[in-house]
N, C-alpha and C. Protein backbone atom coordinates (compact mmCIF):
# COMPACT_ATOMS: atom_id res chain seq x y z
N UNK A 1 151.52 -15.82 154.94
CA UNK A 1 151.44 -14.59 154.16
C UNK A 1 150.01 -14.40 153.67
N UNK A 2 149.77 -13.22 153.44
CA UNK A 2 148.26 -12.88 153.19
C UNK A 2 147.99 -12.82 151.48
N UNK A 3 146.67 -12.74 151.25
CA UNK A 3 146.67 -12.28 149.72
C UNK A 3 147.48 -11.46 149.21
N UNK A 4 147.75 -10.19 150.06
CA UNK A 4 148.15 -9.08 149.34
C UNK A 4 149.35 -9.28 149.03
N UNK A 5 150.05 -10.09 149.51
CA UNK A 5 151.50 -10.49 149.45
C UNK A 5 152.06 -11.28 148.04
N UNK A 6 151.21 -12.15 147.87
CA UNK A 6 151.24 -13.12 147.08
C UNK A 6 150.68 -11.88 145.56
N UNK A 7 149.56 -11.12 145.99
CA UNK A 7 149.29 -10.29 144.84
C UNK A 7 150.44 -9.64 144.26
N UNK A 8 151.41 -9.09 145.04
CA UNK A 8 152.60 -8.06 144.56
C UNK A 8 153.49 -9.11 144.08
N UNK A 9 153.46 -10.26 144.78
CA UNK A 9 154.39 -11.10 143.87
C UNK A 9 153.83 -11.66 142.33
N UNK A 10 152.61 -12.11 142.26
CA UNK A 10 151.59 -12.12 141.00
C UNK A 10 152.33 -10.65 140.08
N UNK A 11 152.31 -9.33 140.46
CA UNK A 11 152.34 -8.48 140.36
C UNK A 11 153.64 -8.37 139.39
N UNK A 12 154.66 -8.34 139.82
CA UNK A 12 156.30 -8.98 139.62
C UNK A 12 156.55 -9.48 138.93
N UNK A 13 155.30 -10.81 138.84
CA UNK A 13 156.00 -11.79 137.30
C UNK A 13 155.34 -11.21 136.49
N UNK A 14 154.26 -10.59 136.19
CA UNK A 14 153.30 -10.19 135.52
C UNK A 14 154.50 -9.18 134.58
N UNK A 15 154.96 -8.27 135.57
CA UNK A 15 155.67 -6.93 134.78
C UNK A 15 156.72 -7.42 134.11
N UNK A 16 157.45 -8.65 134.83
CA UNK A 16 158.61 -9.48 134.19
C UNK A 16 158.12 -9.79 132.65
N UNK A 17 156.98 -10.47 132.46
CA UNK A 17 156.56 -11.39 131.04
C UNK A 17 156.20 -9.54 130.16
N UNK A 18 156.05 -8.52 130.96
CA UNK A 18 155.90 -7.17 130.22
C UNK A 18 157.41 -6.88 129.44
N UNK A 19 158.36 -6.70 130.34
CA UNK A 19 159.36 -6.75 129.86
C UNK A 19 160.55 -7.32 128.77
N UNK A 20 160.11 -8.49 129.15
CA UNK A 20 160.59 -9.29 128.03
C UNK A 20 159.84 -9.24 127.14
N UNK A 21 158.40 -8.99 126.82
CA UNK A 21 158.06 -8.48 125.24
C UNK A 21 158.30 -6.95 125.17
N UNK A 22 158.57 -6.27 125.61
CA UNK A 22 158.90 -4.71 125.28
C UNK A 22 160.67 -5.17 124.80
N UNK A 23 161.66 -5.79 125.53
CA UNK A 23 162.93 -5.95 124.74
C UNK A 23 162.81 -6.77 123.26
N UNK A 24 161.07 -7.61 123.09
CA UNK A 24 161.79 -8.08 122.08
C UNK A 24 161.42 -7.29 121.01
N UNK A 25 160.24 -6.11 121.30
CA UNK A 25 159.62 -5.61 120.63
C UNK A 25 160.73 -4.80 119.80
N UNK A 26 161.80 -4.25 120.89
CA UNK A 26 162.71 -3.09 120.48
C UNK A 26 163.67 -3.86 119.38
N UNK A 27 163.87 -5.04 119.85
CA UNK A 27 164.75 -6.04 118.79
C UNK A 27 164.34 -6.15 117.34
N UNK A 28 162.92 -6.36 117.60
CA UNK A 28 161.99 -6.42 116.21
C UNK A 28 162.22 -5.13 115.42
N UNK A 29 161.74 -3.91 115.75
CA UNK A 29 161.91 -2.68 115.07
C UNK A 29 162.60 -2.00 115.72
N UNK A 30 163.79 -2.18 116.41
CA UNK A 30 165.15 -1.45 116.50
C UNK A 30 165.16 0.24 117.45
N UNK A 31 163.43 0.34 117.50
CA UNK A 31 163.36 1.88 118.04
C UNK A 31 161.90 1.70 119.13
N UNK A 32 161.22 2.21 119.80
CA UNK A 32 160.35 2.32 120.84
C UNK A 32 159.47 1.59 120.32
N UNK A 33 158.73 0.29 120.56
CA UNK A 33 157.79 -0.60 119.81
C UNK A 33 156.21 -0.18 119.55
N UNK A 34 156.23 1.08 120.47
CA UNK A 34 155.20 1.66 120.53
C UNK A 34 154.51 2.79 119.84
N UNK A 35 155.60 3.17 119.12
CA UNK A 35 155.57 4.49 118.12
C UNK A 35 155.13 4.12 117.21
N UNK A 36 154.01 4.60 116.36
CA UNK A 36 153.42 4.95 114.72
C UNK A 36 154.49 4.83 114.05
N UNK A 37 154.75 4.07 113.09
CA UNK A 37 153.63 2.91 112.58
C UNK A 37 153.90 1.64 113.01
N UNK A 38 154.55 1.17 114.49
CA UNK A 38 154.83 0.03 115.02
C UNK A 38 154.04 -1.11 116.01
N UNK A 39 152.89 0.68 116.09
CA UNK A 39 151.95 0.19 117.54
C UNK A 39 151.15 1.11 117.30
N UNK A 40 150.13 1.51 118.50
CA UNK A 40 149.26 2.39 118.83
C UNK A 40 149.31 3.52 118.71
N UNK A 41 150.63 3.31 119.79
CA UNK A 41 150.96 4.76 120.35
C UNK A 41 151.28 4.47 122.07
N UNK A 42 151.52 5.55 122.51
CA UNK A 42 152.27 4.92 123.90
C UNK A 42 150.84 4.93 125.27
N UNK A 43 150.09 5.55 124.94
CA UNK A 43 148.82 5.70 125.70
C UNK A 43 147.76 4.04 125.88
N UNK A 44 147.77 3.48 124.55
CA UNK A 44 147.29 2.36 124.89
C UNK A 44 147.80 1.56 125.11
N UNK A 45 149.44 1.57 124.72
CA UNK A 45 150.16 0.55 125.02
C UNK A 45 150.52 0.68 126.72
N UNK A 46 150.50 1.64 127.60
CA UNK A 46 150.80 2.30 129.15
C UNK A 46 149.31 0.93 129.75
N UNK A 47 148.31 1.05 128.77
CA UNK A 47 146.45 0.70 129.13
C UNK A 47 146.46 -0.45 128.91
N UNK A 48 147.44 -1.32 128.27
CA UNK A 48 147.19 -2.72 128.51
C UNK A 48 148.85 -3.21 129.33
N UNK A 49 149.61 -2.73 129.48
CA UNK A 49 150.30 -3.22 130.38
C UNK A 49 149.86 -2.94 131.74
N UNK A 50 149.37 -1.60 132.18
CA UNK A 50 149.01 -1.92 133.29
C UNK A 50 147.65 -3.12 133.54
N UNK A 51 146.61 -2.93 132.59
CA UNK A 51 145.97 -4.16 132.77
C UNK A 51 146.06 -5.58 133.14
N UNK A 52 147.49 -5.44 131.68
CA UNK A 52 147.66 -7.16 132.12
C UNK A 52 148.65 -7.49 133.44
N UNK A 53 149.09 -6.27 133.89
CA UNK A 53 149.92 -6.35 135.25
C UNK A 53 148.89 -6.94 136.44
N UNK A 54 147.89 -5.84 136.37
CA UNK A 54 146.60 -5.76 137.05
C UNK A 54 146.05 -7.62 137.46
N UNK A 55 145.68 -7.68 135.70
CA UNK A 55 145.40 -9.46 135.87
C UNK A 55 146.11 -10.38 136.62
N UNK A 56 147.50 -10.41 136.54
CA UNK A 56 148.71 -10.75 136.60
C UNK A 56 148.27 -10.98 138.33
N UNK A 57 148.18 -9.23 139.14
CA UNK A 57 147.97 -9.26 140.45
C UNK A 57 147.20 -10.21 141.05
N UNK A 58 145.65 -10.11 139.93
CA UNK A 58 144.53 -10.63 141.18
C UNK A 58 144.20 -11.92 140.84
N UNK A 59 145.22 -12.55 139.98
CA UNK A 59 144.89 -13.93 140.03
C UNK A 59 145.87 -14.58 141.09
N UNK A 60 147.43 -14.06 141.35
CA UNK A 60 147.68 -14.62 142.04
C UNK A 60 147.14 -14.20 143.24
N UNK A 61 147.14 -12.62 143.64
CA UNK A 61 146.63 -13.19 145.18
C UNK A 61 145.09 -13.75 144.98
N UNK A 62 144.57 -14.05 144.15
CA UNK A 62 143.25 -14.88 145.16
C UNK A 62 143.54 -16.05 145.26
N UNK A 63 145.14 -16.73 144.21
CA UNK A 63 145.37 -18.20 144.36
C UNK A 63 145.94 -18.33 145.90
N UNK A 64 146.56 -17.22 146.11
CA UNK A 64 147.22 -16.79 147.87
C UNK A 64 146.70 -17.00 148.72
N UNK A 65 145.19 -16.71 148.66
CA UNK A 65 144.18 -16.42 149.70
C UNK A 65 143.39 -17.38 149.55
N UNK A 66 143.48 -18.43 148.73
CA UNK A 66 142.41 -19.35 148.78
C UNK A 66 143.01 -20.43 148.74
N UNK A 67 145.13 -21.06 148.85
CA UNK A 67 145.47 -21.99 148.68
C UNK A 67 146.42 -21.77 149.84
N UNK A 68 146.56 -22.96 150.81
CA UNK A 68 147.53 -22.86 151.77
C UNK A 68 148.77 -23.52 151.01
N UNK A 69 149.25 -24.35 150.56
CA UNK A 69 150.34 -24.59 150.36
C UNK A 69 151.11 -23.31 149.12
N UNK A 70 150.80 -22.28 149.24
CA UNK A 70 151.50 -21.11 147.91
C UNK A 70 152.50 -20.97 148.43
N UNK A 71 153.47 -20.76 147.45
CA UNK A 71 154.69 -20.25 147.78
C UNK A 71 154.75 -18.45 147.26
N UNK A 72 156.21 -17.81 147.52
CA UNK A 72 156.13 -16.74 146.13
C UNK A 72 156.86 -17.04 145.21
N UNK A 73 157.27 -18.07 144.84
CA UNK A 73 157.84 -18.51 143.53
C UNK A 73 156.45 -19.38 142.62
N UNK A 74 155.57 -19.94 143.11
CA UNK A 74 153.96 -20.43 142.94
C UNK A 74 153.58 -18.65 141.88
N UNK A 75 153.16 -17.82 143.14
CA UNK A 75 152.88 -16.23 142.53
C UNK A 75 153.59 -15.96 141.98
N UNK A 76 154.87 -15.83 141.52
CA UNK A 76 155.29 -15.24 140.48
C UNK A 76 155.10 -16.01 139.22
N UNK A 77 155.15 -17.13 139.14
CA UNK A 77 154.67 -18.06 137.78
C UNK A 77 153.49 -17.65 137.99
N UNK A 78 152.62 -18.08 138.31
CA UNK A 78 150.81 -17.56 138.26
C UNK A 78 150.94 -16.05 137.51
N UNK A 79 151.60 -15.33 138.19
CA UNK A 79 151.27 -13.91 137.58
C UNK A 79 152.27 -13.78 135.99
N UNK A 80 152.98 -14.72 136.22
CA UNK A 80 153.84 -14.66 134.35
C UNK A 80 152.59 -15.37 133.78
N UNK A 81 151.82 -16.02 134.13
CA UNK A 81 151.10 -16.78 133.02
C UNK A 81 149.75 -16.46 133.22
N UNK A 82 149.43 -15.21 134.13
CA UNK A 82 147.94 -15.25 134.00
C UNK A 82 147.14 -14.46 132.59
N UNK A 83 148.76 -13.45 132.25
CA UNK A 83 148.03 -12.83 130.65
C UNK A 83 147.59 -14.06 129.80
N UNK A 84 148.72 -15.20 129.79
CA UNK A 84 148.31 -16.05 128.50
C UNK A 84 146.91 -17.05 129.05
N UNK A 85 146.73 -16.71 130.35
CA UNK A 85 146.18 -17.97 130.54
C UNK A 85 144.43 -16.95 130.52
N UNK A 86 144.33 -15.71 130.29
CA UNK A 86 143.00 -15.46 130.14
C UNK A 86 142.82 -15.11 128.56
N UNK A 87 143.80 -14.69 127.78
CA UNK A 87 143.87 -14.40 126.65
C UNK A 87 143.16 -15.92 125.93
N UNK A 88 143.81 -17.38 126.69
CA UNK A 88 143.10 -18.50 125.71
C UNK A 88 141.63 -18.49 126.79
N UNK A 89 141.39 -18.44 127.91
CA UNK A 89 140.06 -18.22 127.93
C UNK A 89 138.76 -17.57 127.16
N UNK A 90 139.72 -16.61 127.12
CA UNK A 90 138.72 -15.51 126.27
C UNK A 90 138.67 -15.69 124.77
N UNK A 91 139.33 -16.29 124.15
CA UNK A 91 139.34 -17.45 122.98
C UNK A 91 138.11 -18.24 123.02
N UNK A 92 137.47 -18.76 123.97
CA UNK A 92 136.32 -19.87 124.04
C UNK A 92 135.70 -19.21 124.35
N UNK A 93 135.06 -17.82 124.57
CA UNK A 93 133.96 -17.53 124.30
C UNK A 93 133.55 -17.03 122.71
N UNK A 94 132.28 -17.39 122.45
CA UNK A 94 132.09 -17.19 121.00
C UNK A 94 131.41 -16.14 120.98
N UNK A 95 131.85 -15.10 119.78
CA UNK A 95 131.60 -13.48 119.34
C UNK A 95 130.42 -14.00 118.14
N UNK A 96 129.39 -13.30 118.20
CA UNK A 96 128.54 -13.67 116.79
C UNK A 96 128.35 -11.57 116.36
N UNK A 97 129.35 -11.63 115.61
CA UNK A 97 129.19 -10.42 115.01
C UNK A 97 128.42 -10.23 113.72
N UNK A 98 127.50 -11.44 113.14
CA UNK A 98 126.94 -10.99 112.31
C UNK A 98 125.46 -10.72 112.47
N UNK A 99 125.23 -10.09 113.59
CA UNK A 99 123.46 -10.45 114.04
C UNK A 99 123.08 -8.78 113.09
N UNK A 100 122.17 -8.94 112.99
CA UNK A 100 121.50 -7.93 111.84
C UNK A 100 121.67 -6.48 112.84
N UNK A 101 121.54 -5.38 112.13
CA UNK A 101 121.32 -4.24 113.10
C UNK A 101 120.23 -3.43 113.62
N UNK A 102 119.46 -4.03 111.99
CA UNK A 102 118.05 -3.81 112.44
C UNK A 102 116.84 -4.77 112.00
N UNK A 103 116.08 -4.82 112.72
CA UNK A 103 114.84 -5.90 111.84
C UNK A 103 113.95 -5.40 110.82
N UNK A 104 113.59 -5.54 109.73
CA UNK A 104 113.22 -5.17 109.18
C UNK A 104 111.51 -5.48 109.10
N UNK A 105 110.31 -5.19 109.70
CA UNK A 105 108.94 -5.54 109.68
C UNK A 105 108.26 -5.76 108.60
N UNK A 106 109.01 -5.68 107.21
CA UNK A 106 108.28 -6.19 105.82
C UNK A 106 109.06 -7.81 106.19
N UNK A 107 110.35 -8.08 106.39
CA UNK A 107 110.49 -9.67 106.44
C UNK A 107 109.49 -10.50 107.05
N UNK A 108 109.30 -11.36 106.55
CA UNK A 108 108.78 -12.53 107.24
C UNK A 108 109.88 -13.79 107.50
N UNK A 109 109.72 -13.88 109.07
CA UNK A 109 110.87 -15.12 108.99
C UNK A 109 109.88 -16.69 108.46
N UNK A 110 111.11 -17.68 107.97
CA UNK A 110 110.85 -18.65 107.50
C UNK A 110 110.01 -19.81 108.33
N UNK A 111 109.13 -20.16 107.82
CA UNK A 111 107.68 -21.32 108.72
C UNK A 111 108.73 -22.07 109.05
N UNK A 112 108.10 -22.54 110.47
CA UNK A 112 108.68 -23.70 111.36
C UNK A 112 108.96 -25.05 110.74
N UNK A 113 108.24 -25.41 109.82
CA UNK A 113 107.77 -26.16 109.25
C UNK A 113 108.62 -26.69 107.90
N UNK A 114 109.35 -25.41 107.60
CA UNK A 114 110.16 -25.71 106.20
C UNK A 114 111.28 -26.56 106.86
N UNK A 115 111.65 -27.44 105.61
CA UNK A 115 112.80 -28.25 105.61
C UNK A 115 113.99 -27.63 105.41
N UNK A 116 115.02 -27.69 106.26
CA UNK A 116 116.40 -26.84 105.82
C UNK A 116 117.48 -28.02 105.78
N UNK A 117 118.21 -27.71 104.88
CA UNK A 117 119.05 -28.53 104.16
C UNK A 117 120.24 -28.62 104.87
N UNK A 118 121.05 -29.60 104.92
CA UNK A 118 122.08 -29.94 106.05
C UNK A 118 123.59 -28.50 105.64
N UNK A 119 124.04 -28.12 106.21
CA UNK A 119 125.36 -27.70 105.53
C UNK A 119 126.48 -28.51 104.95
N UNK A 120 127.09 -28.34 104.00
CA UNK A 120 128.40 -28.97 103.61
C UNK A 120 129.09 -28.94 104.72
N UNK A 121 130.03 -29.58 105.26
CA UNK A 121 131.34 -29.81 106.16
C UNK A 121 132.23 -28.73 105.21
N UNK A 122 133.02 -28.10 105.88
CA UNK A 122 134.10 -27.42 105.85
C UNK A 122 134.91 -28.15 104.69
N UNK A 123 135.92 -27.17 103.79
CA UNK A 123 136.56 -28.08 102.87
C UNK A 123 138.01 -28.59 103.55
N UNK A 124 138.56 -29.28 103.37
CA UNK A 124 139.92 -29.59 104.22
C UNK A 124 140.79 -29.19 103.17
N UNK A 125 141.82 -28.38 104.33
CA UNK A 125 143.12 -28.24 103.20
C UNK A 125 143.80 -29.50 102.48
N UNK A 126 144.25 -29.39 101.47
CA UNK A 126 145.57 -30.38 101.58
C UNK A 126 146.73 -30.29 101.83
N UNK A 127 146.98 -30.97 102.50
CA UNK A 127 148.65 -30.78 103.33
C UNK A 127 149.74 -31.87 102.17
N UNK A 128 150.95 -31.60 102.19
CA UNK A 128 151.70 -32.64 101.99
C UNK A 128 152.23 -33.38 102.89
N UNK A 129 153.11 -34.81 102.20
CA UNK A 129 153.43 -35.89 103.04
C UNK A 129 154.06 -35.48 103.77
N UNK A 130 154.91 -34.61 104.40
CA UNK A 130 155.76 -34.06 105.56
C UNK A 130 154.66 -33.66 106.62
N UNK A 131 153.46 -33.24 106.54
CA UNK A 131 152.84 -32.34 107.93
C UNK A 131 151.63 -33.31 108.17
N UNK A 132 151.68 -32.93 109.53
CA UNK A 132 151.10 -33.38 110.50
C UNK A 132 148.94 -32.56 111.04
N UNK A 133 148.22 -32.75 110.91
CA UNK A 133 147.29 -31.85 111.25
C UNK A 133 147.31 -32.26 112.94
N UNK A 134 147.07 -30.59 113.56
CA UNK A 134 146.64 -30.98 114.65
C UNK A 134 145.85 -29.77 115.15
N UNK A 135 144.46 -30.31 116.36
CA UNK A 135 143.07 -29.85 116.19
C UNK A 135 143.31 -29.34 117.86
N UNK A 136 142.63 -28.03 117.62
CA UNK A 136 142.66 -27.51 119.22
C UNK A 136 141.43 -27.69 120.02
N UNK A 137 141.53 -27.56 120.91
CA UNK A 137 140.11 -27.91 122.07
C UNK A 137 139.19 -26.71 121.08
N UNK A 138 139.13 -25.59 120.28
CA UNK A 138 138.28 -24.92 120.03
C UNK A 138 137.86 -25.59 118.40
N UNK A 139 138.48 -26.78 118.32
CA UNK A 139 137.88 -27.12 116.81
C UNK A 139 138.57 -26.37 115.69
N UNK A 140 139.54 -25.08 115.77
CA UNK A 140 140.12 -25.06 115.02
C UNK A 140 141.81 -26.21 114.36
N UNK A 141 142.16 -26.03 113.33
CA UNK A 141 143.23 -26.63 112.81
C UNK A 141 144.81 -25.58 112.29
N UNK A 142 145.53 -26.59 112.99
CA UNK A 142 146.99 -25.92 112.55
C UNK A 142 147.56 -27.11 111.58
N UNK A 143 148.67 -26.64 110.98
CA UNK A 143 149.52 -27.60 110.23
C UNK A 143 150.91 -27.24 111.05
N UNK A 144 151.37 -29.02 111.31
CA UNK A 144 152.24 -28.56 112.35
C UNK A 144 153.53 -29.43 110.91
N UNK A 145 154.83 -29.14 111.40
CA UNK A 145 156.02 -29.73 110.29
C UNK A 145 156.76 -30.39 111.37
């Protein structure tokens, strides 16, 4: 079977993992999950399902086209898990939203030369004797029970 094959099956699970959050959405608030004040609106919500369908497609077929042993039961898992699996990608890249907007030409930045003082470490929560801490590949922390 060719890429394209394996893509429509990518394709399939993709709309499947759509579905099952649109039923649970309706479960959650009882009426279209997409309606003000529940969501967007139905225009962006149409703009990321087809997206993440989209994703869904072209990861499995290029796993199609670039792996001989695929099955389409292989592509349809690939395409159920390619939303979650770029959503934590895109987690590890780091956003620095605080860069200035403009420079200001009266500043002077600080001499090479000055001594800068270490930062404090982060404060740690305290947990009680029941929980567990546990640390993700990105250095953040959960409290697990």
């Amino acid at each position: 079977m060719g890429g394209w094959v394996f893509a429509l099956w990518g394709l399939g699970g993709g709309l499947a993992i759509e579905v099952l959050d649109f039923i649970k959405g309706v479960r959650r608030v009882h009426t279209w999950p997409w309606r003000y004040p529940y969501g967007p609106g139905g225009g962006p919500y149409l703009v990321s399902v087809l997206g993440r369908a989209a994703a869904s497609a072209l990861i499995a077929g290029a796993a199609g086209a670039s792996v001989n042993g695929m099955t389409p039961l292989i592509a349809v898992a690939l395409g159920a898990a390619a939303p979650l699996i770029l959503e934590k990608l895109s987690q590890q890249i780091p956003v620095q939203a605080d860069l200035p907007a403009t420079i200001s030409m009266t500043e002077t930045p600080p001499a090479a030369d000055t001594p800068t003082l270490p930062q404090d470490p982060p404060a740690r929560s305290e947990r009680s004797s029941g929980q567990a801490e546990v640390t993700g590949l990105g250095g953040e922390r959960d409290v697990a029970r």
